[in-house]
Protein backbone atom coordinates (compact mmCIF):
# COMPACT_ATOMS: atom_id res chain seq x y z
CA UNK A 1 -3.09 -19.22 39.39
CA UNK A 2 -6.60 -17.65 38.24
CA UNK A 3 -8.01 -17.31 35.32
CA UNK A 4 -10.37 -15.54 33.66
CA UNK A 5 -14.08 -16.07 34.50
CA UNK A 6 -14.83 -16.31 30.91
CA UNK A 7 -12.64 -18.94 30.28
CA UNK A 8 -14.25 -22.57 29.47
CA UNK A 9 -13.82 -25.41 32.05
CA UNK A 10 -10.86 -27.26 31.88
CA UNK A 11 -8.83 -23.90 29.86
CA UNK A 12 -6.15 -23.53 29.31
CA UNK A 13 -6.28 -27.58 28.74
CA UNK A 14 -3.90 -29.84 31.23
CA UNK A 15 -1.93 -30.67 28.03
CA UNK A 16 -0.77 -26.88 28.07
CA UNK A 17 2.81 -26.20 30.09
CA UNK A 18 4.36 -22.75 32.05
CA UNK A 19 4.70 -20.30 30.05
CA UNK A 20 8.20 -19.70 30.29
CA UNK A 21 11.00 -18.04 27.82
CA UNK A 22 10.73 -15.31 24.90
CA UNK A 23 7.32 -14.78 23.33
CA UNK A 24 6.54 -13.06 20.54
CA UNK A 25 3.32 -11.21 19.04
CA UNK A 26 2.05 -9.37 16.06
CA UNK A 27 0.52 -6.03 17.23
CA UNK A 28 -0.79 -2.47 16.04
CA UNK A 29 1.02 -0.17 18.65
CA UNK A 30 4.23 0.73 19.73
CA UNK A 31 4.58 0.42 22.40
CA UNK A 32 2.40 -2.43 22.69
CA UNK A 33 -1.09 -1.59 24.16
CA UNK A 34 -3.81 -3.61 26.11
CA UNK A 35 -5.73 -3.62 23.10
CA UNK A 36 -3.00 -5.55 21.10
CA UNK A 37 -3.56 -8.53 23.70
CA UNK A 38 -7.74 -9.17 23.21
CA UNK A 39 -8.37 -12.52 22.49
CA UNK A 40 -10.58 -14.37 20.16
CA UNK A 41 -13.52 -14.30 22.51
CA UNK A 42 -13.31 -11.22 23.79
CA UNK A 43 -12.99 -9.25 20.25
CA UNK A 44 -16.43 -11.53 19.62
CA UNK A 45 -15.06 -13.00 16.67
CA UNK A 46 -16.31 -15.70 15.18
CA UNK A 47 -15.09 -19.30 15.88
CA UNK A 48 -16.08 -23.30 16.03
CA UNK A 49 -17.10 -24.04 19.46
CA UNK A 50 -15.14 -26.60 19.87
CA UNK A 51 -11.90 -23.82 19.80
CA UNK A 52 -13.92 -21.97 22.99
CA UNK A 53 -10.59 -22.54 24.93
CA UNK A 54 -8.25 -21.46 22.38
CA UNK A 55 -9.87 -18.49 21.37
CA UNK A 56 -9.80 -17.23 24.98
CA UNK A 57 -6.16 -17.35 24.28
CA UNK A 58 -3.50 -15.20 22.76
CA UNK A 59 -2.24 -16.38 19.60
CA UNK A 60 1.92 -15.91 20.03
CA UNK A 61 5.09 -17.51 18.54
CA UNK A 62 8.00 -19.22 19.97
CA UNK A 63 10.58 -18.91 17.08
CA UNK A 64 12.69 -15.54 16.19
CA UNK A 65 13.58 -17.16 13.13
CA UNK A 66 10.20 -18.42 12.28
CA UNK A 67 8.59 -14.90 13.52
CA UNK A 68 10.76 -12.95 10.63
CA UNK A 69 10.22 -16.18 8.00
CA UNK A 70 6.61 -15.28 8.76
CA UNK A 71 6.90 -11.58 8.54
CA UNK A 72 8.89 -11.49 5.27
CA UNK A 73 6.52 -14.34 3.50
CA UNK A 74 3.12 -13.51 4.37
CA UNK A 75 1.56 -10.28 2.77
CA UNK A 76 -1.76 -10.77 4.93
CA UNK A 77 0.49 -10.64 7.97
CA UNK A 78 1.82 -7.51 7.43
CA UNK A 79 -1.60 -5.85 5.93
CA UNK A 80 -3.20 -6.52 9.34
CA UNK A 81 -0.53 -5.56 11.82
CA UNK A 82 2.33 -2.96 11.82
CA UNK A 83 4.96 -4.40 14.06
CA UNK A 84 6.17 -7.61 15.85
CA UNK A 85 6.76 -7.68 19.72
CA UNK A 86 8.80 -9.55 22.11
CA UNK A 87 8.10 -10.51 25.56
CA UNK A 88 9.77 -12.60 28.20
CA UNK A 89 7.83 -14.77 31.24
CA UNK A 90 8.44 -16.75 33.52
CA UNK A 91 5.96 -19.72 34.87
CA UNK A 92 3.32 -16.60 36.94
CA UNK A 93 2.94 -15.58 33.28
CA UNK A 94 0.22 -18.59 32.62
CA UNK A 95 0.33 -21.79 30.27
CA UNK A 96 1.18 -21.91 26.77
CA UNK A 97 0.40 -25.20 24.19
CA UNK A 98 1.19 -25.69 20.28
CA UNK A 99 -1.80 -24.91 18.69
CA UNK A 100 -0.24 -24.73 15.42
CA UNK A 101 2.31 -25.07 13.12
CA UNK A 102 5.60 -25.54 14.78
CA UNK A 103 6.25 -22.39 16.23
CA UNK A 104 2.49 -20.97 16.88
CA UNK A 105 1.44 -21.65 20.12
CA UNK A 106 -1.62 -20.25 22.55
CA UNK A 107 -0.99 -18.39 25.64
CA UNK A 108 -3.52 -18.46 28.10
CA UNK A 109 -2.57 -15.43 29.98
CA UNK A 110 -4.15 -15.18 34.00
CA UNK A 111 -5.81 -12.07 35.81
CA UNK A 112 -4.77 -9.50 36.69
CA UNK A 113 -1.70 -9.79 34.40
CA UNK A 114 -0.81 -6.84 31.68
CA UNK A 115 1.19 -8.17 28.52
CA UNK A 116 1.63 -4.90 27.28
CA UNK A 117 3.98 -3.85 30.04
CA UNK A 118 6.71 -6.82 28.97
CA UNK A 119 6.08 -6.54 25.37
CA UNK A 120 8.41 -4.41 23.20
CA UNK A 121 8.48 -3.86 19.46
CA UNK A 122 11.35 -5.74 17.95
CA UNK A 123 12.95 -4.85 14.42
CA UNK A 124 12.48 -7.84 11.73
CA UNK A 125 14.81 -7.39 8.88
């Protein structure tokens, strides 16, 4: 599996596992667009270097539940993005490791792969 030239050496790390199940993302669009899956590094924001690898990632969730605690409990959240999207993928989808609180993980996603066409907006009630 390739990865993107701009990734680090040694990214995603060899802790990280298939991606594999239901993921899910804030985004901007619905449907989902390319630009809702830029990461970190490519957006040029600002980071420690030592997070190079993980900001070459896409910040997702693992959790329904923990997606909608989120949602419902965090004002910022839903100030900066206007829906929640669910994906599914299988092991050609990447690697994935916590980088987070217990549901947060980063998804290191290879090329020539296009989240936005298995990513649907979901409702959170």
């Amino acid at each position: 599996m390739a990865f993107p030239a701009h990734f680090p050496d040694q990214c995603p790390p060899q802790t990280s596992s298939e991606a594999k199940g239901e993921l899910f993302r804030f985004v901007n669009n619905d449907p989902p667009q390319a630009t809702d899956f830029v990461s970190y590094h490519l957006l040029g924001m600002k980071y420690r270097k030592s997070q190079h690898c993980e900001a070459c990632g896409l910040s997702v969730l693992v959790s329904e539940t923990y997606v909608k605690q989120l949602w419902k409990a965090t004002p910022f959240v839903r100030k900066k993005y206007r829906y929640v999207a669910k994906g599914v993928v299988t092991s050609d989808w990447g690697k994935i490791a916590q980088t987070g609180r217990s549901s947060h993980y980063t998804w290191w996603v290879p090329e020539g792969k296009s989240p936005e066409l298995i990513f649907s907006v979901i409702e959170v009630q």
